[in-house]
C-alpha atoms as a PDB file:
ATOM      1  CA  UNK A   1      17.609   1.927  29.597  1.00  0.00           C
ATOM      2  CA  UNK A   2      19.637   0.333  27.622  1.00  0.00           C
ATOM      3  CA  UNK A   3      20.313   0.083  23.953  1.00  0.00           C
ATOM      4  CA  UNK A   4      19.481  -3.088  23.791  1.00  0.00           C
ATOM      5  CA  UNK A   5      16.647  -3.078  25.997  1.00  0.00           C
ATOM      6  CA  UNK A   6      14.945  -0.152  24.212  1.00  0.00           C
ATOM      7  CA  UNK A   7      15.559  -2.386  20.581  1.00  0.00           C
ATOM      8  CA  UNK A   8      13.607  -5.024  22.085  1.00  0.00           C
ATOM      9  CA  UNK A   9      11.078  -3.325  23.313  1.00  0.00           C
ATOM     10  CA  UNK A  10      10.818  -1.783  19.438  1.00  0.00           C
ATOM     11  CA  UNK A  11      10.641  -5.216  17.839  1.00  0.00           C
ATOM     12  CA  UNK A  12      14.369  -5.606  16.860  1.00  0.00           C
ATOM     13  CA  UNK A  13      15.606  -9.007  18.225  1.00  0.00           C
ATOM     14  CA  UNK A  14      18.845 -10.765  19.132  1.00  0.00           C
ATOM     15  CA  UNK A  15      22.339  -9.054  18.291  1.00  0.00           C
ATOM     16  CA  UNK A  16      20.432  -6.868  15.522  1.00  0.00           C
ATOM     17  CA  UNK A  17      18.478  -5.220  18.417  1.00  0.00           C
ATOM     18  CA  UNK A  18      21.083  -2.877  20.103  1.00  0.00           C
ATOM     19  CA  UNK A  19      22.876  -2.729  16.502  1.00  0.00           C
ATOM     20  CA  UNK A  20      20.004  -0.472  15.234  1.00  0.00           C
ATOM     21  CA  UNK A  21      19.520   1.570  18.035  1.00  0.00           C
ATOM     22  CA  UNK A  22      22.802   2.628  17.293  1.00  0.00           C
ATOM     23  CA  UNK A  23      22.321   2.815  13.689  1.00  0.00           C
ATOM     24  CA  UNK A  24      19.419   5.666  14.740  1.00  0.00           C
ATOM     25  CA  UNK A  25      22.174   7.759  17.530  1.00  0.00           C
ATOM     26  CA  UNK A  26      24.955   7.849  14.487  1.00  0.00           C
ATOM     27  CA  UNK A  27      22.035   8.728  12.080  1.00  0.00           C
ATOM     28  CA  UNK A  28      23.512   6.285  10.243  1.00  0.00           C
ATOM     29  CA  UNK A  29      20.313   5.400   9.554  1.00  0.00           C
ATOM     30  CA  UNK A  30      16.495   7.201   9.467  1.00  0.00           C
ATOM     31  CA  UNK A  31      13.488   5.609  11.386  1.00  0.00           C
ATOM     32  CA  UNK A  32      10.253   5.746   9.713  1.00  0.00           C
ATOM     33  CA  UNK A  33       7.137   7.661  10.865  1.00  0.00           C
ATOM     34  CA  UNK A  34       5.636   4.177  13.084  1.00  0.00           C
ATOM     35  CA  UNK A  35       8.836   3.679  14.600  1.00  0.00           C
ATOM     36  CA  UNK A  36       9.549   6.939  15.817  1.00  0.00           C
ATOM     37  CA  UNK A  37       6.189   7.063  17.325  1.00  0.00           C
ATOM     38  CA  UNK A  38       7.023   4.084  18.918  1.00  0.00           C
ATOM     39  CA  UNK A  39       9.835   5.470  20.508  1.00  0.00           C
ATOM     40  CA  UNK A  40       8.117   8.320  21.833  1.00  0.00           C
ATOM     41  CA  UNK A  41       5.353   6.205  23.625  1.00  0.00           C
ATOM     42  CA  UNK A  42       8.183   4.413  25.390  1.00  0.00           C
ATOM     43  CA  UNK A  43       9.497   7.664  26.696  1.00  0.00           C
ATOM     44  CA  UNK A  44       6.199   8.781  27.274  1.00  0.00           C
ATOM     45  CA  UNK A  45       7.127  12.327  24.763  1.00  0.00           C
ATOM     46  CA  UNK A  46       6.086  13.878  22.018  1.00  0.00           C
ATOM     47  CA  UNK A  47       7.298  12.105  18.292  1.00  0.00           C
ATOM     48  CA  UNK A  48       8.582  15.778  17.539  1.00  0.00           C
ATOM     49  CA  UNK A  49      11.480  15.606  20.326  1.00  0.00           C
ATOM     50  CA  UNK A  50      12.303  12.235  18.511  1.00  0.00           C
ATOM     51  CA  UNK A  51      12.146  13.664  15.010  1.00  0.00           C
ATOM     52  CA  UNK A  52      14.790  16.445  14.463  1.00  0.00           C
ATOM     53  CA  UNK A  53      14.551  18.991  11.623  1.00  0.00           C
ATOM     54  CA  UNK A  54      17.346  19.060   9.074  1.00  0.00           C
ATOM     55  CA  UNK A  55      19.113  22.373   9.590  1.00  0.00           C
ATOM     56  CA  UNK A  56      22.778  20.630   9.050  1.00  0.00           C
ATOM     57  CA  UNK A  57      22.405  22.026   5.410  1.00  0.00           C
ATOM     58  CA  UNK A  58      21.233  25.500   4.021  1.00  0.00           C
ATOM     59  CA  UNK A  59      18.633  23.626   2.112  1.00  0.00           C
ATOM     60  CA  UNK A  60      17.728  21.652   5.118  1.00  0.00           C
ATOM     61  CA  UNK A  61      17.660  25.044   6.710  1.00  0.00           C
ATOM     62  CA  UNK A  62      15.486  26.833   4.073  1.00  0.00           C
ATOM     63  CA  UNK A  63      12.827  24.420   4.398  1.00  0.00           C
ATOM     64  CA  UNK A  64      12.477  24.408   7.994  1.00  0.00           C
ATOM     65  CA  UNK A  65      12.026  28.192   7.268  1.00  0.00           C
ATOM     66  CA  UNK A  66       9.503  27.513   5.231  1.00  0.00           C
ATOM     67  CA  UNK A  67       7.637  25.480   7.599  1.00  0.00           C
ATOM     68  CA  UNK A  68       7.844  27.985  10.142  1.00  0.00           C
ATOM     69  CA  UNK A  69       6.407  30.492   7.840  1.00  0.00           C
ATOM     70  CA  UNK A  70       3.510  28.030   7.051  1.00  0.00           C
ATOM     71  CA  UNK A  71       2.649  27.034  10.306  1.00  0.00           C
ATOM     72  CA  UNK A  72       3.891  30.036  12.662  1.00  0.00           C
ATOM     73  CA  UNK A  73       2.984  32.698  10.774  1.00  0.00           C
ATOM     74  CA  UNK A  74       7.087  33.753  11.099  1.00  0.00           C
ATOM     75  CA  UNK A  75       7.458  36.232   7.675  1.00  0.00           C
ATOM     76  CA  UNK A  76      11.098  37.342   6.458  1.00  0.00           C
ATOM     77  CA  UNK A  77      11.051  41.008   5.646  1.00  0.00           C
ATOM     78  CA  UNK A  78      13.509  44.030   5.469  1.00  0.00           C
ATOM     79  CA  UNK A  79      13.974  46.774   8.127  1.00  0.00           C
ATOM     80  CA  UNK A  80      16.673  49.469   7.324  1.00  0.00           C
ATOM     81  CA  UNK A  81      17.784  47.586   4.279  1.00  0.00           C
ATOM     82  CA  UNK A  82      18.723  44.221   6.802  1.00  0.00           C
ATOM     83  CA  UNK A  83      16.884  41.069   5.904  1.00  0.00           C
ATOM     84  CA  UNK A  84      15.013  40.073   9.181  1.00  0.00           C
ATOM     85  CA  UNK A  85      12.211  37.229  10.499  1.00  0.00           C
ATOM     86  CA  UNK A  86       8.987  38.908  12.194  1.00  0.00           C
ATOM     87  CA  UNK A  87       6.083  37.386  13.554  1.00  0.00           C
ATOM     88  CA  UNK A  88       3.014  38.052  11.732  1.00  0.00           C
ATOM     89  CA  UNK A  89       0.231  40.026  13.914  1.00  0.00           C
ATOM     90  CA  UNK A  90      -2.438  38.226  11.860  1.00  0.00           C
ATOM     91  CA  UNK A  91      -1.623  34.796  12.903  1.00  0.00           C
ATOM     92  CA  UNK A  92      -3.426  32.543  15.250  1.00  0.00           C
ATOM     93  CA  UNK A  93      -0.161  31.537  16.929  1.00  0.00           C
ATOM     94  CA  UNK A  94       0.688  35.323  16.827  1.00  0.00           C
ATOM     95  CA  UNK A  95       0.216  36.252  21.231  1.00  0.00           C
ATOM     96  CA  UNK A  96       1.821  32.975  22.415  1.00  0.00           C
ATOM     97  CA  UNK A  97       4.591  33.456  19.834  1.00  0.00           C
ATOM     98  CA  UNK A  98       4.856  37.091  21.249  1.00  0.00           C
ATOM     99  CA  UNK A  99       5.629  36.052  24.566  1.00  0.00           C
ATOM    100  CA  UNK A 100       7.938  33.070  23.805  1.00  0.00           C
ATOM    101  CA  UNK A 101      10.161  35.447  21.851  1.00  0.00           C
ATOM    102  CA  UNK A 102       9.948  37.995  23.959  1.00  0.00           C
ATOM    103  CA  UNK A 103      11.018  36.389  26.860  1.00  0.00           C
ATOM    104  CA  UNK A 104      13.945  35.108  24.618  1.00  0.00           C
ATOM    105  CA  UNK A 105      14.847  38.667  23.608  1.00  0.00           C
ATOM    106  CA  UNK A 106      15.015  40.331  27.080  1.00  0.00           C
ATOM    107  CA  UNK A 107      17.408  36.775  27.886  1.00  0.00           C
ATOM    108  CA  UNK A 108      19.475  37.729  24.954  1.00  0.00           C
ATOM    109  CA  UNK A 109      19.838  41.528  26.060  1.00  0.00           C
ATOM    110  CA  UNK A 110      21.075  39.680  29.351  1.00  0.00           C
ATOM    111  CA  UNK A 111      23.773  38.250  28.387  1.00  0.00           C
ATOM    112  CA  UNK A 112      24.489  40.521  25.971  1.00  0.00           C
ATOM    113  CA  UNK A 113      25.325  43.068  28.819  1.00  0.00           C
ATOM    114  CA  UNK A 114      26.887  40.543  30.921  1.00  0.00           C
ATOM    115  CA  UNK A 115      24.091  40.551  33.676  1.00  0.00           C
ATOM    116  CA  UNK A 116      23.476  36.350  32.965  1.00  0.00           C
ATOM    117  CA  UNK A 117      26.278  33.769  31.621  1.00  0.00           C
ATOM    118  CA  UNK A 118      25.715  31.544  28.564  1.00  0.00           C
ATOM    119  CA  UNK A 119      25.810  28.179  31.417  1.00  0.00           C
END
C-alpha cells in the first residue's frame, strides 16, 4: 500500500494525504488515540504495534519501567549488591512471563557461547 493510499483510506485528502503519512514515519508528528486505531484496523493488528513506547530518552525509559512494574508485575531489586529486574511470583502474569523470559534466557546463553548467531 501506498502512502497515499493508506492517507485516504484514513480521511486525509488530496496532496495533504500522503504528506501526513509521512509526517507519522519521520515522527515528525504524533497521531492521536482514534487515528492510530484506525490504522491498526486497516492492517488488521493490534493499536499497540502502531503505538511505540518512548524509550529514546531515560525518562521515556523510566516510565515504560514503570508501566511494566504496574502491569507485569516486573520489580527492580538487588542481588549481590547489582541492581536487577525480577518477575514477581505473586503476579497474575507471573507463569506466562516465566516462560517468555525463559525461553529468552536459554537464547541469550546461545549466543553467548557461540552455538546461534545474532541474524
Amino acid at each position: 500500500m501506498l502512502p497515499v493510499e493508506l492517507g485516504e483510506l484514513l480521511g486525509f485528502l488530496g496532496k495533504t494525504s500522503d504528506v501526513r503519512v509521512a509526517q507519522y514515519e519521520t515522527e515528525a508528528r504524533t497521531p492521536k488515540a482514534d487515528l492510530i486505531k484506525k490504522m491498526a484496523q486497516i492492517f488488521d493488528i493490534s493499536p499497540r504495534a502502531i503505538n511505540v513506547p518512548d524509550i529514546d530518552s531515560y525518562l521515556g525509559l523510566m516510565h515504560t519501567l514503570f508501566a511494566l512494574e504496574d502491569m507485569y508485575g516486573i520489580k527492580i531489586g538487588e542481588i549481590d549488591g547489582e541492581l536487577s529486574l525480577r518477575l514477581d511470583r505473586e503476579h497474575k502474569n507471573y507463569q506466562h512471563l516465566f516462560t517468555s523470559f525463559l525461553a529468552w534466557q536459554q537464547m541469550a546463553a546461545k549466543l553467548e557461547s557461540g552455538e546461534i548467531s545474532q541474524e
